[in-house]
C-alpha atoms as a PDB file:
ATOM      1  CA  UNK A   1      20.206  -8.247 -30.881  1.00  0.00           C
ATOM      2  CA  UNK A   2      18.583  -9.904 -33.710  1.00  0.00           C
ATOM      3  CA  UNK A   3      16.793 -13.428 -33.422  1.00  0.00           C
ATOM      4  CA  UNK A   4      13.864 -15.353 -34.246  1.00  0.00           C
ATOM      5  CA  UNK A   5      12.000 -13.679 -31.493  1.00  0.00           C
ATOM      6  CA  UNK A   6      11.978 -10.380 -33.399  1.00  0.00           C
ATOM      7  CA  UNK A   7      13.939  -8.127 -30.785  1.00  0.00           C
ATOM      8  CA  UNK A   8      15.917  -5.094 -31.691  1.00  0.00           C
ATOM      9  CA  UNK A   9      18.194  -3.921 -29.945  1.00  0.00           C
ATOM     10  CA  UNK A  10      17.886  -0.605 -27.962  1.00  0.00           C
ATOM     11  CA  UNK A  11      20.732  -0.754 -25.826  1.00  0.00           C
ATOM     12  CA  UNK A  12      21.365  -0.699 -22.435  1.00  0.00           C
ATOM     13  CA  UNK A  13      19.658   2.002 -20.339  1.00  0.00           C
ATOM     14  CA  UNK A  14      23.086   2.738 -18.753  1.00  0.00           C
ATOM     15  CA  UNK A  15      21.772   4.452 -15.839  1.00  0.00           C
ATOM     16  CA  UNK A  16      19.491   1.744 -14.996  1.00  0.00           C
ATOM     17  CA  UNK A  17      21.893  -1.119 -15.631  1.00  0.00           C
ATOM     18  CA  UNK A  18      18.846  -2.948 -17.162  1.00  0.00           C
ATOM     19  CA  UNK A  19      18.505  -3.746 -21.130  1.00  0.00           C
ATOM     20  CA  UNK A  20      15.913  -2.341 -23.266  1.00  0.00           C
ATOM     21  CA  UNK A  21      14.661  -4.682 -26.668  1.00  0.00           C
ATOM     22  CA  UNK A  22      11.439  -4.639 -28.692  1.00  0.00           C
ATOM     23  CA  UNK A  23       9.672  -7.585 -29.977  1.00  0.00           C
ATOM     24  CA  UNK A  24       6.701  -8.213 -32.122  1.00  0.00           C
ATOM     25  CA  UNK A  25       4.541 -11.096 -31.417  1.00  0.00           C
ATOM     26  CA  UNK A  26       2.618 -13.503 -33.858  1.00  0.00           C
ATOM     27  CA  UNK A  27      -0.151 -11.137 -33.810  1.00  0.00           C
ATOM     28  CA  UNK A  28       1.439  -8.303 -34.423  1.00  0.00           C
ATOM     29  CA  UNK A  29       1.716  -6.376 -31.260  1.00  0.00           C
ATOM     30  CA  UNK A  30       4.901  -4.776 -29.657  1.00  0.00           C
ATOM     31  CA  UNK A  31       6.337  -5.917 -26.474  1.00  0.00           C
ATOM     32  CA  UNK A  32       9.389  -4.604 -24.354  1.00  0.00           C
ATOM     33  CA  UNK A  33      12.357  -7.001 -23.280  1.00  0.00           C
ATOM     34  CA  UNK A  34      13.680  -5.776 -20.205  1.00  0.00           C
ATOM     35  CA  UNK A  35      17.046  -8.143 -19.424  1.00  0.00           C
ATOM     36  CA  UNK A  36      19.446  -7.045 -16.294  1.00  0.00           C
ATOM     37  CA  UNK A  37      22.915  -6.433 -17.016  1.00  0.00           C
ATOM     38  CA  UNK A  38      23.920  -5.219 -13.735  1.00  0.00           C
ATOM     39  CA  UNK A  39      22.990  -6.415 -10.440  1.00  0.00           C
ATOM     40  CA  UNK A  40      19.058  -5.691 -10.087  1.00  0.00           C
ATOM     41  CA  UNK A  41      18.356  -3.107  -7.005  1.00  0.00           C
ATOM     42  CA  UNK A  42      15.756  -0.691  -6.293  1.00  0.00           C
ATOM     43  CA  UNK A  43      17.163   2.052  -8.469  1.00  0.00           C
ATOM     44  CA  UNK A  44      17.749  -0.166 -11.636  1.00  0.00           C
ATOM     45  CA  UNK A  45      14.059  -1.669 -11.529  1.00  0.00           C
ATOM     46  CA  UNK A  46      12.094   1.828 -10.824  1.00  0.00           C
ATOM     47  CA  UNK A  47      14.612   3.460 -13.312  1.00  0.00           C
ATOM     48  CA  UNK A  48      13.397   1.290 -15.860  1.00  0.00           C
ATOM     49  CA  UNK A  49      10.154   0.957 -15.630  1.00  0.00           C
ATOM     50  CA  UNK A  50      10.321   4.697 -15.999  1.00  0.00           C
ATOM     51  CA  UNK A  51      12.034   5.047 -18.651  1.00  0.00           C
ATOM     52  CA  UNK A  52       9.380   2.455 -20.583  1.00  0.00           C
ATOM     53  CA  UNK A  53       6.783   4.505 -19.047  1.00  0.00           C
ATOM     54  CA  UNK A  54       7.860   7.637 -20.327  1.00  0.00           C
ATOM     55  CA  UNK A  55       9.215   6.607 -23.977  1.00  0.00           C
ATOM     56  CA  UNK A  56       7.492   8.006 -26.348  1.00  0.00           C
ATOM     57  CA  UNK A  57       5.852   4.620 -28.136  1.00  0.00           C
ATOM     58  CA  UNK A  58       6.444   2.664 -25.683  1.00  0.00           C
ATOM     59  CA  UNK A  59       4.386   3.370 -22.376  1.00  0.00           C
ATOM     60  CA  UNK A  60       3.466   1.956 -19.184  1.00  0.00           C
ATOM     61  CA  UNK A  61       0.999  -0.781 -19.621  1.00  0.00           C
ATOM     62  CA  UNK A  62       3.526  -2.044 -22.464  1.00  0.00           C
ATOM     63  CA  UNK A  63       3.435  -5.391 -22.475  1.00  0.00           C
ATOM     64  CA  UNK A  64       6.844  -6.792 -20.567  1.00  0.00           C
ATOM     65  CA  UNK A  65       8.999  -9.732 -21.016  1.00  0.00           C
ATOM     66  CA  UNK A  66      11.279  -9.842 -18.604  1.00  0.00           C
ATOM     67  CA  UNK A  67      14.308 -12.332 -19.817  1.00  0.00           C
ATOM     68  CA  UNK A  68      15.974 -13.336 -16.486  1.00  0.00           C
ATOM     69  CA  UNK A  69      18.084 -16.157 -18.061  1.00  0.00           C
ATOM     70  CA  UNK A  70      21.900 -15.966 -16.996  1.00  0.00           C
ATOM     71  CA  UNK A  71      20.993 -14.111 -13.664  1.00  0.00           C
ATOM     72  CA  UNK A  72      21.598 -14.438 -10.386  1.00  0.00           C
ATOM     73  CA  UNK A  73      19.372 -14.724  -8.019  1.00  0.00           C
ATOM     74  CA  UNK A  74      21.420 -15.088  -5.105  1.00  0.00           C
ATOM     75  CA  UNK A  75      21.285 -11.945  -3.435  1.00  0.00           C
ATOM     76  CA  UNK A  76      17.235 -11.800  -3.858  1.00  0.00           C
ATOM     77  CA  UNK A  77      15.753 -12.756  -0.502  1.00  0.00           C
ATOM     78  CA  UNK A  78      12.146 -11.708   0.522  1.00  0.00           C
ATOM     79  CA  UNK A  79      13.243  -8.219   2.003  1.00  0.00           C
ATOM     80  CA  UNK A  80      15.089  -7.447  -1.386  1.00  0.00           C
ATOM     81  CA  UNK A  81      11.889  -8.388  -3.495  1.00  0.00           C
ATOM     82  CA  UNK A  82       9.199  -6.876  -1.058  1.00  0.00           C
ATOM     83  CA  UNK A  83      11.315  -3.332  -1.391  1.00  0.00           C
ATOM     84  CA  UNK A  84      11.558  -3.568  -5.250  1.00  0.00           C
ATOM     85  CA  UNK A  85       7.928  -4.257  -5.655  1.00  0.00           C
ATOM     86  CA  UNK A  86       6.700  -1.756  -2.919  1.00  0.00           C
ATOM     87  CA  UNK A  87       8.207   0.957  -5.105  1.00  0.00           C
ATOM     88  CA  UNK A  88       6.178   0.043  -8.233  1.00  0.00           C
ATOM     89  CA  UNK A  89       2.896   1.884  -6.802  1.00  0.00           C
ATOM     90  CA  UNK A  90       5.202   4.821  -7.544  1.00  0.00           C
ATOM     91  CA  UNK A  91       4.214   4.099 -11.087  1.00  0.00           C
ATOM     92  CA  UNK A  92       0.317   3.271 -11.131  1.00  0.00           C
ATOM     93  CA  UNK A  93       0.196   3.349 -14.569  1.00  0.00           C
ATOM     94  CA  UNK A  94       1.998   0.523 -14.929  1.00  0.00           C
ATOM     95  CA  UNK A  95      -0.660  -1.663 -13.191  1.00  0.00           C
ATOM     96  CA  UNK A  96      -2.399  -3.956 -15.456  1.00  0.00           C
ATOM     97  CA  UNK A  97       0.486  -4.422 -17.529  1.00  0.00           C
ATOM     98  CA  UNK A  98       1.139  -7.969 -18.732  1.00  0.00           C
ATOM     99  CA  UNK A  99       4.703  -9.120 -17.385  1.00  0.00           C
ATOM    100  CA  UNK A 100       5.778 -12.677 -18.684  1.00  0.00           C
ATOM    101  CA  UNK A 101       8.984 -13.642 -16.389  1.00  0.00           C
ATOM    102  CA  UNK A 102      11.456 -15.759 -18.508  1.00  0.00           C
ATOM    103  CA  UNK A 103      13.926 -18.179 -16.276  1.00  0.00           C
ATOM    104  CA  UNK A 104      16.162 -20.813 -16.389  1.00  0.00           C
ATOM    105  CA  UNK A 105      16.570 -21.259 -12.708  1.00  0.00           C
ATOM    106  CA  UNK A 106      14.799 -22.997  -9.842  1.00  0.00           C
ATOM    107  CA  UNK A 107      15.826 -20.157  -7.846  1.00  0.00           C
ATOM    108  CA  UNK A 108      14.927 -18.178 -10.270  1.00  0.00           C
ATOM    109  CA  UNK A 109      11.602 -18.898 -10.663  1.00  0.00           C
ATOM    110  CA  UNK A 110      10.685 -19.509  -6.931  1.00  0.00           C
ATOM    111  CA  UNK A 111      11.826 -15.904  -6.200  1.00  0.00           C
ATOM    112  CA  UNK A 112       9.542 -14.716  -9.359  1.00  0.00           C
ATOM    113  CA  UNK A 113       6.887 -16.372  -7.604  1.00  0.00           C
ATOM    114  CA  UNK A 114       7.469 -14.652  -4.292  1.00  0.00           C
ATOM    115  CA  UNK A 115       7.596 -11.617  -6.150  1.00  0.00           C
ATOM    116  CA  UNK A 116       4.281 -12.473  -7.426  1.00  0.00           C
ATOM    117  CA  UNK A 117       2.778 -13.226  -4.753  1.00  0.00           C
ATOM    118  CA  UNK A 118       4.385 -10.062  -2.757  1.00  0.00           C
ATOM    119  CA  UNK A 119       2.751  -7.753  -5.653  1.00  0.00           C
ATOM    120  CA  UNK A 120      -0.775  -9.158  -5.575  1.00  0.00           C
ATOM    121  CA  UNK A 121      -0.859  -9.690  -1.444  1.00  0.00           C
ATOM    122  CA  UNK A 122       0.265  -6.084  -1.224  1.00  0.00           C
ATOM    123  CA  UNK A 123      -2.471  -4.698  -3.890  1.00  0.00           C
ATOM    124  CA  UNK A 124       0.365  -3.487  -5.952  1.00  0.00           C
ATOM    125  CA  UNK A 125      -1.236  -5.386  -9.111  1.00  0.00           C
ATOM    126  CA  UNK A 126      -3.462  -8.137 -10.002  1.00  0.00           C
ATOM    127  CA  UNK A 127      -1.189 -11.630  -9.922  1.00  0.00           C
ATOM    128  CA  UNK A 128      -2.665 -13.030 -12.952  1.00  0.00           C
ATOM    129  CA  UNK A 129      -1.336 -10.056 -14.739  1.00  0.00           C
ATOM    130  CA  UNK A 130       2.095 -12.303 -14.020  1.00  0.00           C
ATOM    131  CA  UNK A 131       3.580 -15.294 -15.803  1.00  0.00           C
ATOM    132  CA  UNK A 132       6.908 -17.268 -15.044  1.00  0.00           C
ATOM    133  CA  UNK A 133       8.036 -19.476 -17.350  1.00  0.00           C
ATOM    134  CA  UNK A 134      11.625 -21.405 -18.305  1.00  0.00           C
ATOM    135  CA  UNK A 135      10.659 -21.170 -22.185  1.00  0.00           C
ATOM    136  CA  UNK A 136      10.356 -18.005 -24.306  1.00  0.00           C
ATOM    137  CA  UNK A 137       7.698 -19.919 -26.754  1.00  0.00           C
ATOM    138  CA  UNK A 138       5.618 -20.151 -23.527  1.00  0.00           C
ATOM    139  CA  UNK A 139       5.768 -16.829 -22.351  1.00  0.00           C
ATOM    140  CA  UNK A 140       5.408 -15.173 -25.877  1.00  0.00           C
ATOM    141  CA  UNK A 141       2.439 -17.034 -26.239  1.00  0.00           C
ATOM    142  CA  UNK A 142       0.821 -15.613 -22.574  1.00  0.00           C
ATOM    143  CA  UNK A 143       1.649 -12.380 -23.776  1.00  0.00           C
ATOM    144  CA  UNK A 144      -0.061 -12.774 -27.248  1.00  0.00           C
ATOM    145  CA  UNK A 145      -3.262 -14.946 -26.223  1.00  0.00           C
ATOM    146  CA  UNK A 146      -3.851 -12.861 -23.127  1.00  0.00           C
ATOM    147  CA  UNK A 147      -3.525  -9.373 -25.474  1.00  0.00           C
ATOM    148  CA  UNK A 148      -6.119 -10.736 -27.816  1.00  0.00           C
ATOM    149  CA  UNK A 149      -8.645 -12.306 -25.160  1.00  0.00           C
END
C-alpha cells in the first residue's frame, strides 16, 4: 500500500493475522503500521509485536500506529482486553514505545481507552506512552512531536 502517509507495504504476517507497513513521518523517522486482518486474539497481538521486536530494523520500542479503522470491536469486552495486554510484559522491551491508536468507531475508541487504562493500572506501560485518535493527521503528528520532544 502506497499513500500520502508514506507506508509500504510489507504484507501480512500470515501467522499473526495482523498487517505489517512502514511509514516515515515529517521528520524523518520510521514508524510501523500494524492493521488487523483477522480477528485480533491473544496469539495475533503477542505474535506481532514479536515479530516487530525481532525484525532486524525494526525493533521493539518502534514507534506503532496501530490503524484500527474497518474493525470490529464487538467481541472486545474487558476480559478480552485485560488478557491481551497482560501478555505484553512478555515483551519488556516493548515498554516505552509510542503507540498512536487510529479509529473510526465510538466503540472503538472507548475499548482503546480501556485498554489504556488496563496497561497503565496494571504497570504494563506508562499511559501517556498511548494516543487514540479518529484522524491519521492527529496521530502522525503525536508520534512525530512526541519523538522529537
Amino acid at each position: 500500500m502506497s499513500d500520502n502517509t508514506g507506508l509500504r507495504d510489507l504484507g501480512d504476517i500470515a501467522e499473526t493475522g495482523v498487517g505489517l507497513d512502514l511509514g516515515v513521518l515529517p521528520s524523518g523517522r520510521r514508524y510501523a503500521v500494524l492493521r488487523p486482518v483477522a480477528e485480533m486474539d491473544r496469539r495475533s497481538v503477542h505474535g506481532a509485536l514479536r515479530h516487530l521486536a525481532e525484525a532486524p530494523g525494526l525493533g521493539a520500542r518502534m514507534p506503532t500506529l496501530w490503524d484500527f479503522r474497518g474493525f470490529d470491536f464487538a467481541s472486545c469486552n474487558l476480559a478480552v482486553c485485560r488478557r491481551n495486554v497482560m501478555g505484553l510484559s512478555a515483551i519488556p522491551d516493548r515498554a516505552g514505545a509510542l503507540r498512536a491508536c487510529l479509529v473510526d468507531s465510538e466503540l472503538g475508541y472507548g475499548v482503546l481507552r480501556m485498554v489504556q487504562e488496563v496497561v497503565g493500572g496494571c504497570g504494563v506501560d506508562d499511559i501517556e506512552n498511548f494516543h487514540i485518535t479518529y484522524a491519521i493527521d492527529d496521530a502522525l503528528g503525536w508520534l512525530d512531536s512526541r519523538l522529537n520532544s
